[in-house]
Protein backbone atom coordinates (compact mmCIF):
# COMPACT_ATOMS: atom_id res chain seq x y z
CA UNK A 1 59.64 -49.80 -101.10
CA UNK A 2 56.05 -48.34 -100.89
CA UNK A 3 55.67 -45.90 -97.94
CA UNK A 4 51.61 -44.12 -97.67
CA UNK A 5 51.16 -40.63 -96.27
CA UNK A 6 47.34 -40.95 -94.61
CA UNK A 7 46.72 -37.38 -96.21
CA UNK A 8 46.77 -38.55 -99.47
CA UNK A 9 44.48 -41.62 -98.87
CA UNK A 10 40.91 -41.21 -99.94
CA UNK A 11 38.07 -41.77 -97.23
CA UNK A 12 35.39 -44.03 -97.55
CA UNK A 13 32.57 -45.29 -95.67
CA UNK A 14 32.72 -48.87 -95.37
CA UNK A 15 29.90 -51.45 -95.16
CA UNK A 16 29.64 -50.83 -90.94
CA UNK A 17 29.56 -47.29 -91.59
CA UNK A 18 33.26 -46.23 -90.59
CA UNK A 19 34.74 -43.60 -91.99
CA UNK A 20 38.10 -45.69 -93.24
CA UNK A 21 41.57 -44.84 -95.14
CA UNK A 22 43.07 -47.89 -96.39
CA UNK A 23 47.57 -48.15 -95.92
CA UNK A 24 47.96 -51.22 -97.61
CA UNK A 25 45.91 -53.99 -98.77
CA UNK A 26 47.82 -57.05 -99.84
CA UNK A 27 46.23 -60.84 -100.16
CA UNK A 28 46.74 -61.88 -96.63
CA UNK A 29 47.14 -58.38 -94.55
CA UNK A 30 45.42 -55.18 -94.76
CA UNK A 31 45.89 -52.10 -92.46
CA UNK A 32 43.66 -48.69 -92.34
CA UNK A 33 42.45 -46.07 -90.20
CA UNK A 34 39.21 -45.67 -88.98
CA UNK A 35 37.53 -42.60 -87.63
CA UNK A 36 34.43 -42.70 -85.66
CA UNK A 37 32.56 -39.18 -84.87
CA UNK A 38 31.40 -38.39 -80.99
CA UNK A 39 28.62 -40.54 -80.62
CA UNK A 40 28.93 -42.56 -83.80
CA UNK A 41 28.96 -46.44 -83.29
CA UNK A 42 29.71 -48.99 -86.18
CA UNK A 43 27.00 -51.14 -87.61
CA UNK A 44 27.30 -54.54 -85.22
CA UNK A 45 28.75 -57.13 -87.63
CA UNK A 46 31.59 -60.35 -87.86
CA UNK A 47 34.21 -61.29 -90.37
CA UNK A 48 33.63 -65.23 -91.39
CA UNK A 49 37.46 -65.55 -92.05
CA UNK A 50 39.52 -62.82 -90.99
CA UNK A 51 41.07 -61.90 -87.33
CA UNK A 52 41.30 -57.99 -86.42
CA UNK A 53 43.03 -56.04 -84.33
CA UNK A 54 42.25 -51.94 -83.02
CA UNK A 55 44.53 -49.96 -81.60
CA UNK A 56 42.95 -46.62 -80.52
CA UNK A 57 45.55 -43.85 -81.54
CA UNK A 58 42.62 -41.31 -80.16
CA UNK A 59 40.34 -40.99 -78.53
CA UNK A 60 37.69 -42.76 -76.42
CA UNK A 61 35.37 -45.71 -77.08
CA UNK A 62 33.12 -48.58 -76.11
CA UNK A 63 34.23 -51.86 -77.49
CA UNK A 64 31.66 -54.75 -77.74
CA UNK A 65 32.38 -58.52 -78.80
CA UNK A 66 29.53 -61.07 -78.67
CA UNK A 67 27.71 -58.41 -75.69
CA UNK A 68 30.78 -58.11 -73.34
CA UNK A 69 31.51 -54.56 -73.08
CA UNK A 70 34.54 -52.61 -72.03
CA UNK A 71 36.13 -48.81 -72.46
CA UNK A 72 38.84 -48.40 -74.49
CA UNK A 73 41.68 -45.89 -74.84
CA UNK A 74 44.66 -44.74 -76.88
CA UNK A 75 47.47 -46.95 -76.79
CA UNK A 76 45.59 -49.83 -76.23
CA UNK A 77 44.75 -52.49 -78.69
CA UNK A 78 41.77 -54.95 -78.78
CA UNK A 79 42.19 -58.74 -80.45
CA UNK A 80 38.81 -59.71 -82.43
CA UNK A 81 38.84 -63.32 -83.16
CA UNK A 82 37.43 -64.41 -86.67
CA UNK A 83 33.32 -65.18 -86.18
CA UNK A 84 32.94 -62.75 -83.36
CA UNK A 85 30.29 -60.34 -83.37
CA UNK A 86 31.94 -56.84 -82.46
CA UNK A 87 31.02 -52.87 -82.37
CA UNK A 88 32.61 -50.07 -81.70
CA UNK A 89 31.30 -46.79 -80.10
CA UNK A 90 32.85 -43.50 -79.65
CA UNK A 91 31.76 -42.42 -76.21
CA UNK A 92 34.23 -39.27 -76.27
CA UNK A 93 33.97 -35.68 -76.81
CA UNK A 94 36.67 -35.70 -79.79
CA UNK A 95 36.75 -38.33 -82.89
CA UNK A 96 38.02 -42.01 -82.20
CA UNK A 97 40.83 -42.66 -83.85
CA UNK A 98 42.17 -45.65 -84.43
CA UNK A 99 44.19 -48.77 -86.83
CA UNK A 100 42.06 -51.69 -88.13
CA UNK A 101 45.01 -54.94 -89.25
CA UNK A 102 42.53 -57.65 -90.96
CA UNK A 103 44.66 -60.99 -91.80
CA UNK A 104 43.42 -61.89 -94.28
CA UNK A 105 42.53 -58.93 -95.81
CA UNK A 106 39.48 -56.94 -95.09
CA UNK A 107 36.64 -57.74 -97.96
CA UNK A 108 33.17 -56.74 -97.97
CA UNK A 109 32.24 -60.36 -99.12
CA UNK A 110 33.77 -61.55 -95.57
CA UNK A 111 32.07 -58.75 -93.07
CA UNK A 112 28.09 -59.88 -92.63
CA UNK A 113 26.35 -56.96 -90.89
CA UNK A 114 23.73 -57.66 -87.88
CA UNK A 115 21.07 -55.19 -86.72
């Protein structure tokens, strides 16, 4: 059994500039936790192959897939369908927490960034 304690994962900056601790990263499933500062909004960008799920533990933010715009909170979740452009923007006063689940995996190779 392998169990992860987030304060002992190292942060990194990932290619759309979220600040990201990776749980578990397995061939067809990862899962990590992404922390966007007030203000902060990920680079606009798409996965070519993988599907994605959020689900805001904190926090408050402006989801965006292919333009269509809507607030999101904690305890909710948002799908992101593989090929769809999407950005995220904390519009809060506190960080925005919250759980990225890429199947498969996240990769770099996969994620093409947009201006």
């Amino acid at each position: 059994m392998e169990i992860r304690y987030r304060d002992k994962l190292e942060a990194f900056v990932t290619k759309d500039k979220s600040e990201i601790r990776e749980y578990f990263h397995s061939l067809n499933l990862s899962l990590a936790e992404a922390l966007l500062k007030p203000g902060q909004v990920t680079q606009y960008h798409l996965h070519k192959k993988s599907e994605e799920i959020y689900y805001i533990l904190d926090g408050k933010g402006l989801m965006n897939i292919e333009g269509k715009e809507s607030e999101v909170a904690e305890k909710q979740a948002i799908y992101i369908a593989p090929g769809k452009r999407h950005k995220i923007t904390n519009v809060g006063e506190k960080p925005l927490i919250f759980l990225c689940a890429c199947s498969p995996a996240y990769s770099d190779e996969d994620t093409l960034l947009e201006d």
